[in-house]
Protein backbone atom coordinates (compact mmCIF):
# COMPACT_ATOMS: atom_id res chain seq x y z
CA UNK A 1 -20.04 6.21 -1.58
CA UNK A 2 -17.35 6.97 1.05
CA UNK A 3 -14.04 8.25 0.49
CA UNK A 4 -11.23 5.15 0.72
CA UNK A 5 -8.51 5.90 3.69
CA UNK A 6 -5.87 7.90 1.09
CA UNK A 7 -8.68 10.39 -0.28
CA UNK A 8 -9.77 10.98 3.44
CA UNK A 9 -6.07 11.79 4.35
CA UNK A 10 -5.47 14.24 1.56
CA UNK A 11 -8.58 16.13 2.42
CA UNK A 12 -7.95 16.58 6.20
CA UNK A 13 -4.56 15.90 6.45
CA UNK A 14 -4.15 19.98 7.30
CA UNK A 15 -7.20 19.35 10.37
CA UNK A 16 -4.72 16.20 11.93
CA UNK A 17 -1.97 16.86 14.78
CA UNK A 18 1.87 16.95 13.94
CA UNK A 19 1.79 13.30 15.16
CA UNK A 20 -1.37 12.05 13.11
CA UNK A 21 0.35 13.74 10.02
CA UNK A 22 3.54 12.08 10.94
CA UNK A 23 1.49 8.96 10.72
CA UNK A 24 -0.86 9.86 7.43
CA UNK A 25 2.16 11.03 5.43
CA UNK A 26 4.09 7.56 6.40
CA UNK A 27 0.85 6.19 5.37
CA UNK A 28 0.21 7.75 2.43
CA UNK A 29 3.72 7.12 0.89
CA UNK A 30 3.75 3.21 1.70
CA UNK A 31 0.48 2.15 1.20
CA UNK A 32 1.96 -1.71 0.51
CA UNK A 33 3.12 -1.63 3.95
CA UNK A 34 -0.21 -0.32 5.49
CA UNK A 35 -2.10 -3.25 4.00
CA UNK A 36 0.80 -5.92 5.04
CA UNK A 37 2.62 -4.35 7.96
CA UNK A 38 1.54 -5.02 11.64
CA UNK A 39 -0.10 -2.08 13.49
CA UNK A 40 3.49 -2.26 15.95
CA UNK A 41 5.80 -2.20 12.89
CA UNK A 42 4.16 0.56 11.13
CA UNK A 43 4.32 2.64 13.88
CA UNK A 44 8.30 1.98 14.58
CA UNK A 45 8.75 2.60 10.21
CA UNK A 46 6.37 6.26 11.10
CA UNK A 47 8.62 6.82 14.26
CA UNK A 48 5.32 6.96 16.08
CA UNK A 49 4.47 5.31 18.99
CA UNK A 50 1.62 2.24 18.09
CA UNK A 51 -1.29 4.24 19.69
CA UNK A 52 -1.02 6.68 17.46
CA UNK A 53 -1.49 4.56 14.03
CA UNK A 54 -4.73 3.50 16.10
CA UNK A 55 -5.47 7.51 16.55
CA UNK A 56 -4.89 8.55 13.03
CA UNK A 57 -7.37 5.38 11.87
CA UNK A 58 -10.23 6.76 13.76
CA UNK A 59 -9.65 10.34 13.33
CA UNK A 60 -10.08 9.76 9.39
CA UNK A 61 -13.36 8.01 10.61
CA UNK A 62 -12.64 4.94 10.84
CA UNK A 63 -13.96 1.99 13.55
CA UNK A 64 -10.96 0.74 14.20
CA UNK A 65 -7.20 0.50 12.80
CA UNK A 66 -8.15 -2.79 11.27
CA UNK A 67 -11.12 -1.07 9.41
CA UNK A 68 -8.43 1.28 8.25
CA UNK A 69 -5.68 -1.70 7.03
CA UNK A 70 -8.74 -3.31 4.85
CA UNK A 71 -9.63 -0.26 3.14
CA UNK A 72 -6.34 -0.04 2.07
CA UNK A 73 -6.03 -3.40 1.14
CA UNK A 74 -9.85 -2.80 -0.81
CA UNK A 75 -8.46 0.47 -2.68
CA UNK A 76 -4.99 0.54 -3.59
CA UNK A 77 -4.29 -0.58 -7.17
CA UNK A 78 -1.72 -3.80 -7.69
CA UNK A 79 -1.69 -2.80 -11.85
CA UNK A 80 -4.27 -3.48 -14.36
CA UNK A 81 -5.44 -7.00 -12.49
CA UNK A 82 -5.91 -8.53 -8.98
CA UNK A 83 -2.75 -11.48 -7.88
CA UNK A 84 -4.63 -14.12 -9.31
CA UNK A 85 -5.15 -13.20 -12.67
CA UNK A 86 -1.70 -11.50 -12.80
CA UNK A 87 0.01 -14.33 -12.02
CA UNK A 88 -1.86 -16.71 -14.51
CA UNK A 89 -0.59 -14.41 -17.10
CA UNK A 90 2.38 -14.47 -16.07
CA UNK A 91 2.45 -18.02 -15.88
CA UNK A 92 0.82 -18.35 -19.52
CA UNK A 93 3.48 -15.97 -21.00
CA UNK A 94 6.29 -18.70 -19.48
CA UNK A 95 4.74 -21.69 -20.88
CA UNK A 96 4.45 -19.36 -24.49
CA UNK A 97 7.93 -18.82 -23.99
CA UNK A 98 7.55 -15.36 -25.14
CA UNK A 99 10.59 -14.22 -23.25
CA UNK A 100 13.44 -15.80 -25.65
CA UNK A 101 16.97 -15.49 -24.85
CA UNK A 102 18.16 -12.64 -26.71
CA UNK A 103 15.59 -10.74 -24.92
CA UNK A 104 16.54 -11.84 -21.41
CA UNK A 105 20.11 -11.40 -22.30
CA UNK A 106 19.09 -8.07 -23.01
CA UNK A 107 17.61 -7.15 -20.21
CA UNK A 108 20.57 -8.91 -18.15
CA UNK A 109 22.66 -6.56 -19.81
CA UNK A 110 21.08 -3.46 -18.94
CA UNK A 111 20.17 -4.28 -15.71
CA UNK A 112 24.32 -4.54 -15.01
C-alpha cells in the first residue's frame, strides 16, 4: 500500500528545499484547502509561486499536482462518516427534533 500525500510529507519533509517545505508545511496544515483550493490560489495562501505546488507534488512522488489534490481528497478524514451520510443524519436528527429550545437557547447563550 502506498503512503497518502501527508505521511509522504512527514517522512521527507527534512530531504525537500526551503521552498518545497514552504509548500508541504502550508500543505500539511490546511489539508481542506489542498483538496478544494485551485493549484494558483494555494500557491498565493503558501506565498509560493504556482510552479512550485506542482514541484512539491512530484517530488513526494506524485504524477502530477492533480494526482496529489485527489489523494488528499481520498485520505483526509471529514469525522466518523463521508457528506452523504453525515448530512442524512443530520437531517434525521431535525425532523426528530432532538434539538429543543432550551437546548439551542443554551448554546445561543454560550456562544455570546
Amino acid at each position: 500500500m502506498t503512503r497518502n500525500a501527508l505521511a509522504r510529507i512527514g517522512t521527507q519533509f527534512d530531504d525537500l528545499s526551503n521552498a518545497l517545505q514552504k509548500a508541504a508545511r502550508w500543505a500539511a496544515d490546511h489539508p481542506a484547502d489542498v483538496c478544494f483550493l485551485s493549484l494558483r490560489e494555494q500557491a498565493k495562501r503558501a506565498n509560493v509561486v504556482p510552479p512550485t505546488m506542482s514541484r512539491l507534488a512530484k517530488a513526494l512522488g506524485f504524477d502530477s499536482f492533480r494526482a496529489f489534490q485527489d489523494d488528499f481528497r481520498d485520505h483526509i478524514a471529514w469525522g466518523s462518516a463521508n457528506f452523504a451520510s453525515r448530512a442524512r443524519r443530520l437531517q434525521r436528527r431535525a425532523r426528530s427534533g432532538s434539538a429543543d429550545g432550551a437546548t439551542l437557547e443554551h448554546l445561543q447563550a454560550s456562544n455570546v
